[in-house]
Protein backbone atom coordinates (compact mmCIF):
# COMPACT_ATOMS: atom_id res chain seq x y z
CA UNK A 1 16.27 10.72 1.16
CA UNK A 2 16.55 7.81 3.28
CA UNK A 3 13.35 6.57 2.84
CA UNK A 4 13.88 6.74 -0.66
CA UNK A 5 16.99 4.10 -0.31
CA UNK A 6 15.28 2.04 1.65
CA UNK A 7 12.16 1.37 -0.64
CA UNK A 8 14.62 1.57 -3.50
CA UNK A 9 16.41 -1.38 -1.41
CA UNK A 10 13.61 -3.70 -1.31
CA UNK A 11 12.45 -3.29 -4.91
CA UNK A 12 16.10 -4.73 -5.48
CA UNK A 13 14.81 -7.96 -3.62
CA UNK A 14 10.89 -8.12 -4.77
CA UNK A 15 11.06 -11.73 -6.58
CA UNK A 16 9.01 -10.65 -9.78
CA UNK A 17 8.38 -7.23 -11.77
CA UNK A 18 4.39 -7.78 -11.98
CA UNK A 19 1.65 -10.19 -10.27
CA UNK A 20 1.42 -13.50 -11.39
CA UNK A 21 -2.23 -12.90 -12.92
CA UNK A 22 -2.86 -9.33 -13.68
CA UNK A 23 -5.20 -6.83 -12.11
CA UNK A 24 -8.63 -7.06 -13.76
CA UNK A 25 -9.48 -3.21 -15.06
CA UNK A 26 -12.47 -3.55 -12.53
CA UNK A 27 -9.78 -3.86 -9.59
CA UNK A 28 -7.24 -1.59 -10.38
CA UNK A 29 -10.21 1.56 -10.73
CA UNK A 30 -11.34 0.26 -7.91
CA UNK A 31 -7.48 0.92 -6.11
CA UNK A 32 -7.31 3.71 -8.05
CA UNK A 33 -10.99 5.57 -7.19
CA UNK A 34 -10.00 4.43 -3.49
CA UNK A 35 -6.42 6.54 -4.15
CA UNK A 36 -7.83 9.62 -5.71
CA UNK A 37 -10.26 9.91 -2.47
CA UNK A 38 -7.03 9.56 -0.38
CA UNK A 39 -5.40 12.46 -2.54
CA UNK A 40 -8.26 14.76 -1.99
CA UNK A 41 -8.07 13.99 1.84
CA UNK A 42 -4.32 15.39 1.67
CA UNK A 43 -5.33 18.29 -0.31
CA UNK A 44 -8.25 19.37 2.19
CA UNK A 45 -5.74 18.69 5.13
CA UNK A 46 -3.43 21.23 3.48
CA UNK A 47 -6.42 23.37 2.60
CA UNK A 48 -7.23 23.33 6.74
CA UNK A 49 -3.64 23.96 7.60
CA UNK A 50 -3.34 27.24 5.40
CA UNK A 51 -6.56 28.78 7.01
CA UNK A 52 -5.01 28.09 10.30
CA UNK A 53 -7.97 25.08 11.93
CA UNK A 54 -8.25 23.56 15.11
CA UNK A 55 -5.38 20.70 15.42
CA UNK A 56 -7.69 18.07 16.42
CA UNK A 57 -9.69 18.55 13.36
CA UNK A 58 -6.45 18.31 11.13
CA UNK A 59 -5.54 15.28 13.81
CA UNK A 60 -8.89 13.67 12.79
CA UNK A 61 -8.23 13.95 9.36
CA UNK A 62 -4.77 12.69 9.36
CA UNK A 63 -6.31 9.33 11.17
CA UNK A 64 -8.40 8.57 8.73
CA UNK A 65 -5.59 9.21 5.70
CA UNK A 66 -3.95 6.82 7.55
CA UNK A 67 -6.94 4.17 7.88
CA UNK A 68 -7.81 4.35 4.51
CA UNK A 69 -4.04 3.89 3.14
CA UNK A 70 -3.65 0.82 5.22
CA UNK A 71 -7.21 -0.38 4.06
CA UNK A 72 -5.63 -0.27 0.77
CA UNK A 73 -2.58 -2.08 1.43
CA UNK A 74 -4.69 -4.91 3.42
CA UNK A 75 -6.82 -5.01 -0.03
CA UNK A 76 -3.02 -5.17 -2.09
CA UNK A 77 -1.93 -7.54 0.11
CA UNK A 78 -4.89 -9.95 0.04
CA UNK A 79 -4.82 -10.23 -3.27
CA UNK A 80 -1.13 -10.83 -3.31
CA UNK A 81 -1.83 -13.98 -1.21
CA UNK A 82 -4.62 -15.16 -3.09
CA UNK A 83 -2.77 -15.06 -6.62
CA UNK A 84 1.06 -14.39 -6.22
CA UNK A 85 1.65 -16.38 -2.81
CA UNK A 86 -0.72 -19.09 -3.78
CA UNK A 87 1.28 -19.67 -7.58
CA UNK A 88 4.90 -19.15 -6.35
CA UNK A 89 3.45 -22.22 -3.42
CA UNK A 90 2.24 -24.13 -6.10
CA UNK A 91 5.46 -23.56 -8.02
CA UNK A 92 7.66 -24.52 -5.53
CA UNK A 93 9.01 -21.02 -4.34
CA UNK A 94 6.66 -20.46 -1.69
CA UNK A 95 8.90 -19.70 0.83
CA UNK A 96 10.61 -16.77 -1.10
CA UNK A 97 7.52 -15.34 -1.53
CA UNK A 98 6.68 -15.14 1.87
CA UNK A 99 9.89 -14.05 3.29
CA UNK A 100 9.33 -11.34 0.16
CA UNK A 101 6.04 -10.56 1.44
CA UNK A 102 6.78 -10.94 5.43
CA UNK A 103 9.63 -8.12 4.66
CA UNK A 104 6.81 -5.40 2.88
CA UNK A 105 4.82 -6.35 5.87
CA UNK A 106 7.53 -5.67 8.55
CA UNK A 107 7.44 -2.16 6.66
CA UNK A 108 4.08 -1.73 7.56
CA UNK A 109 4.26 -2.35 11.44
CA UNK A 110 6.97 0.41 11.53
């Protein structure tokens, strides 16, 4: 539940409700296929869990969960650089948006 606050929290201070120039379709399936693969991951790690396997091959698995969700956030956040950091600089509230995105990031490190 805490979580939940928390991320609830910093939506409260994200500077704008969408990216300054949308997500092509061609991006956001490629997000999305990258997601679904993710979900499937999960669902075989539960799969292993109920028939009882070896930790280290459920400890295996949970690594690379957890390699390909921060791949995806390193792809989120490079675009957010290249399009939403790079107009707010142009438009004079560059440093908001890097605060904004140096606080996400600080979530990330945790």
């Amino acid at each position: 539940m805490r979580k939940e606050k928390e991320v609830n929290h910093l939506e409260d201070k994200f500077l704008h409700d969408h990216p300054s120039k949308p997500r092509t379709e061609d991006e956001k399936q490629k997000v999305i296929n990258r997601l679904k693969r993710i979900e499937g991951q999960v669902r075989g790690i539960q799969k292993m869990v109920e028939e009882d396997r070896y930790c280290m091959d459920i400890l295996v698995q949970i690594s690379a969960i957890q390699s390909a969700l921060k791949n995806v956030g390193f792809s989120v956040t490079e675009r957010h650089i290249n399009h939403c950091v790079s107009d707010a600089i142009k438009k004079g509230e560059g440093q908001e948006s890097i605060e904004e995105l140096m606080g996400v990031l600080k979530q990330f490190s945790k």
